[in-house]
C-alpha atoms as a PDB file:
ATOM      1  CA  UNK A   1      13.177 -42.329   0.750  1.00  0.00           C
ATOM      2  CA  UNK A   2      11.686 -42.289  -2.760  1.00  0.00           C
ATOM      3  CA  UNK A   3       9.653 -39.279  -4.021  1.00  0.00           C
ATOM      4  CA  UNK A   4       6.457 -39.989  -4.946  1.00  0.00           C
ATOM      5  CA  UNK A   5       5.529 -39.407  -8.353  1.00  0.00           C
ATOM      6  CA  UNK A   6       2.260 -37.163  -8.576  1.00  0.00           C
ATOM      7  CA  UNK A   7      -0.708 -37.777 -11.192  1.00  0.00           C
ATOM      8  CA  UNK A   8      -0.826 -34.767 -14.108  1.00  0.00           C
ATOM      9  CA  UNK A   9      -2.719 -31.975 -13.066  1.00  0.00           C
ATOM     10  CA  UNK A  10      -6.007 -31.700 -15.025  1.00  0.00           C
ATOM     11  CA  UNK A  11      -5.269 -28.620 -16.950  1.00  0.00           C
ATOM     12  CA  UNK A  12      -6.904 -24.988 -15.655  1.00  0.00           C
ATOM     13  CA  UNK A  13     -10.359 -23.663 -17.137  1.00  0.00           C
ATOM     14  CA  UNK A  14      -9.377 -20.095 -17.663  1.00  0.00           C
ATOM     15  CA  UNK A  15      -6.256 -22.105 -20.560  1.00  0.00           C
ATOM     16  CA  UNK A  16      -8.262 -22.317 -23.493  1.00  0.00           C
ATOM     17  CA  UNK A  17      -9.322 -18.711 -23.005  1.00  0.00           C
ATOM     18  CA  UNK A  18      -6.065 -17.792 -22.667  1.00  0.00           C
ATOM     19  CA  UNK A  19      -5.028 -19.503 -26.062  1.00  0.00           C
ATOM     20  CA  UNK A  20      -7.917 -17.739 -27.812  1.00  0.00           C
ATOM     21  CA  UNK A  21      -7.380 -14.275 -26.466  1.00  0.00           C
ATOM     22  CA  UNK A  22      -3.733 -14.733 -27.402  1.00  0.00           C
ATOM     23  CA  UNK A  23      -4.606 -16.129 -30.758  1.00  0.00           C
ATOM     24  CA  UNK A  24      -6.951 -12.912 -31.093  1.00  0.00           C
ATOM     25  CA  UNK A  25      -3.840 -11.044 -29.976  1.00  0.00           C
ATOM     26  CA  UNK A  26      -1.489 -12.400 -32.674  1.00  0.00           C
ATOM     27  CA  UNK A  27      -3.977 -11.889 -34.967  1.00  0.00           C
ATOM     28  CA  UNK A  28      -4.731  -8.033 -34.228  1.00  0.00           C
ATOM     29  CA  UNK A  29      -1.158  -7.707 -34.541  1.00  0.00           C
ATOM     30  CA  UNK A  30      -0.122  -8.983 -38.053  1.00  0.00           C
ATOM     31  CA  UNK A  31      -3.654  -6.912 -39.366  1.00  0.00           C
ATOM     32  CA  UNK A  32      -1.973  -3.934 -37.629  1.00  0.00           C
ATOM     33  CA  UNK A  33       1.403  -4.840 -39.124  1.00  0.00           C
ATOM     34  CA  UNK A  34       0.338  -5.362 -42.754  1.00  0.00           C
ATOM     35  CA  UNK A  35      -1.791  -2.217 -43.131  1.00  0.00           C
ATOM     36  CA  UNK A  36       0.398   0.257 -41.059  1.00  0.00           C
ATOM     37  CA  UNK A  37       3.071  -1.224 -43.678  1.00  0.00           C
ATOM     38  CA  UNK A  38       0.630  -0.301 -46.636  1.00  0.00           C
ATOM     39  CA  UNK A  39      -0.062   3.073 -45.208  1.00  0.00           C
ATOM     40  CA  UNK A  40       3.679   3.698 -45.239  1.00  0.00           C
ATOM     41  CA  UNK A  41       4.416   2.582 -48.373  1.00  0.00           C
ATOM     42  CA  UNK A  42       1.457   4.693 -49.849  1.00  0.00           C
ATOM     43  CA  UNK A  43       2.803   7.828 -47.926  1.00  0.00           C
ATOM     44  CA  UNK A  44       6.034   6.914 -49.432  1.00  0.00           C
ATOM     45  CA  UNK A  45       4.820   6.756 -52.843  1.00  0.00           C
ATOM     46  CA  UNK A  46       2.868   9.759 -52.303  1.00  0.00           C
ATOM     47  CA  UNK A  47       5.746  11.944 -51.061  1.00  0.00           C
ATOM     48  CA  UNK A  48       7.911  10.729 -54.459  1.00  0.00           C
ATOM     49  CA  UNK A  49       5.195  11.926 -56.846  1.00  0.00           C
ATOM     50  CA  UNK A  50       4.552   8.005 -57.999  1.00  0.00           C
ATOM     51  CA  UNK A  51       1.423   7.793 -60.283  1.00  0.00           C
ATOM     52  CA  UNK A  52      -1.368   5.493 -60.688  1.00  0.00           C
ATOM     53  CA  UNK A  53       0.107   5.023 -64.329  1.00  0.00           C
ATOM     54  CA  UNK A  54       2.983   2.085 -62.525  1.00  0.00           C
ATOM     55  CA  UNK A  55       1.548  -0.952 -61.037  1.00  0.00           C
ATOM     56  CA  UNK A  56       2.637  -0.545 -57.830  1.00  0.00           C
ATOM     57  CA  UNK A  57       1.483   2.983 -57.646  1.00  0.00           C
ATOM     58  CA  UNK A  58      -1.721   1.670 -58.904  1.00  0.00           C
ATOM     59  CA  UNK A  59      -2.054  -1.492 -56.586  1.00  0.00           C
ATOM     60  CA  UNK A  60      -0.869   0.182 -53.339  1.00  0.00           C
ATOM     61  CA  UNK A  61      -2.312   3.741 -53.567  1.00  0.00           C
ATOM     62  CA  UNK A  62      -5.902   2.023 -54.824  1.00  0.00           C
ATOM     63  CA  UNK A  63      -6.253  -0.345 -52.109  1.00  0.00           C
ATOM     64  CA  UNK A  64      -5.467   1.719 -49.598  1.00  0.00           C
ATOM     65  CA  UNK A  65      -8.044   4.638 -50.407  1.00  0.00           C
ATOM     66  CA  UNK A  66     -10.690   2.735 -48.385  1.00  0.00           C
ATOM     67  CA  UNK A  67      -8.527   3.694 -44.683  1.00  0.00           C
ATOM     68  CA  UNK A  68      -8.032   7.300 -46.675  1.00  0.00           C
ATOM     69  CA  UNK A  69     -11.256   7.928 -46.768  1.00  0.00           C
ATOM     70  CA  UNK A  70     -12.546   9.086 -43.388  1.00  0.00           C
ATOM     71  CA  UNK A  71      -9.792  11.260 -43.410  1.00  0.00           C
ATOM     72  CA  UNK A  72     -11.020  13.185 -46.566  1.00  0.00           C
ATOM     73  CA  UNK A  73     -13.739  15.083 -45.105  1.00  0.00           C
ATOM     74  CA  UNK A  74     -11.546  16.652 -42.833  1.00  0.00           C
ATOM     75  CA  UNK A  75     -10.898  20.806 -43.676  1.00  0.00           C
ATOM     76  CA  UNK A  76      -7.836  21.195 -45.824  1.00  0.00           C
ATOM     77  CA  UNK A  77      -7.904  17.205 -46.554  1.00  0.00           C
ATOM     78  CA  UNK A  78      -6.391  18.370 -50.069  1.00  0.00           C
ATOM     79  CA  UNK A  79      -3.287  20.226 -49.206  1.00  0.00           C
ATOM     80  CA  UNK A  80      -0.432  18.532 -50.552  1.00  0.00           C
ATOM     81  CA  UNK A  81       2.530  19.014 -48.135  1.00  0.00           C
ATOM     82  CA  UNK A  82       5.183  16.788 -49.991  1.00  0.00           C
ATOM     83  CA  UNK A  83       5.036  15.656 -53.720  1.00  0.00           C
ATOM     84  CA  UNK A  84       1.674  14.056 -53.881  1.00  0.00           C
ATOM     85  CA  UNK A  85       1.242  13.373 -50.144  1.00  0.00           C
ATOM     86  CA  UNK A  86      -1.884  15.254 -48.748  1.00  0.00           C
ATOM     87  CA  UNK A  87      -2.693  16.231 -45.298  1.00  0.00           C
ATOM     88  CA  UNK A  88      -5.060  13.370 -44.945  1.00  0.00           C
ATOM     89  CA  UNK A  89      -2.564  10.818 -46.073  1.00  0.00           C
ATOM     90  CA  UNK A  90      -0.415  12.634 -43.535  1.00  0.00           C
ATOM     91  CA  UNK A  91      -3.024  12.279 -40.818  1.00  0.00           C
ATOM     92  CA  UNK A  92      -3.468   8.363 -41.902  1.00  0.00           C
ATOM     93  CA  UNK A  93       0.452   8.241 -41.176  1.00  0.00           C
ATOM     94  CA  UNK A  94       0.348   9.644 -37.874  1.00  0.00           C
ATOM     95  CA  UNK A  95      -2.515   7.878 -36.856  1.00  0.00           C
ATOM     96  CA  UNK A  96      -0.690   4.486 -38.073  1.00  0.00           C
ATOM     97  CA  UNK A  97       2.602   5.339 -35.733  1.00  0.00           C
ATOM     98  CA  UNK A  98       0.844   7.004 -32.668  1.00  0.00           C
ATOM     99  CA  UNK A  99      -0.284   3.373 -32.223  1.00  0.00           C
ATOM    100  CA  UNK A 100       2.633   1.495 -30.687  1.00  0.00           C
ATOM    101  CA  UNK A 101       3.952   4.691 -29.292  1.00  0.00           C
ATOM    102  CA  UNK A 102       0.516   4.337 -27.111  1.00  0.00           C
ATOM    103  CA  UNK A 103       1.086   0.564 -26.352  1.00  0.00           C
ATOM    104  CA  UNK A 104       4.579   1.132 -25.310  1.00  0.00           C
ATOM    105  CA  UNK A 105       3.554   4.598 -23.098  1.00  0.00           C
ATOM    106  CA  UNK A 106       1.337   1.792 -20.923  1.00  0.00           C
ATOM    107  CA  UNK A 107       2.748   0.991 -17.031  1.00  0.00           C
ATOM    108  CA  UNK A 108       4.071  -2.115 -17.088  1.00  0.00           C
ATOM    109  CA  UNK A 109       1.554  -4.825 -14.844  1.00  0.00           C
ATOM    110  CA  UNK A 110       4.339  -6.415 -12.468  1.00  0.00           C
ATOM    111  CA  UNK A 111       2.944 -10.550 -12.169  1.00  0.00           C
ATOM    112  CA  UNK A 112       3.482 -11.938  -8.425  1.00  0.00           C
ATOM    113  CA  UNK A 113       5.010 -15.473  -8.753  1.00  0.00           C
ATOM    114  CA  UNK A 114       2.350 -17.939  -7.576  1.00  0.00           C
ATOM    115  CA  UNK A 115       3.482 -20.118  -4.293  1.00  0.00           C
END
């Protein structure tokens, strides 16, 4: 006996929110990625004593002042613990890697396969 071949299913409601909150996702993600990466570097170029006076002391250390700045008001903001690397920048640096030590502390949701 042949099977019969059924018609495509018309496609869920909830799928095109799904595609934007996983676009949103991505999205979140590669922000997160590319300034966590600047904070490092600028923590990294702190703690070797790099100046303004080379470009890339200049470009990273500049552009990254704006996230510094909260941080700069704190008491003691100005202590330099390594090189030129202050508590503040310190605080930034923490702040950057406590982030996807909190995502991966999460329970894990366990999906039950749909009959």
């Amino acid at each position: 006996m042949a099977k019969v071949i059924d018609p495509p299913r018309a496609p869920r409601r909830g799928a095109a929110q799904e595609l934007k909150s996983q676009l949103a996702l991505e999205l979140a993600l590669n922000a997160f990625a590319i300034g966590g990466a600047a904070v490092v570097v600028r923590c990294l170029l702190l703690s070797l004593a790099v100046d303004d006076r080379l470009w890339i002391g200049s470009t990273i250390i500049q552009r990254t002042n704006v996230l510094l700045r909260p941080f700069s008001f704190l008491p003691g903001a100005d202590f330099h613990l390594v090189g030129n690397l202050s508590l503040a920048d310190a605080t930034l640096f923490a702040l950057v890697m406590m982030v996807p030590i909190g995502l991966l502390a999460r329970p894990l949701r366990h999906q039950t396969p749909n009959s």
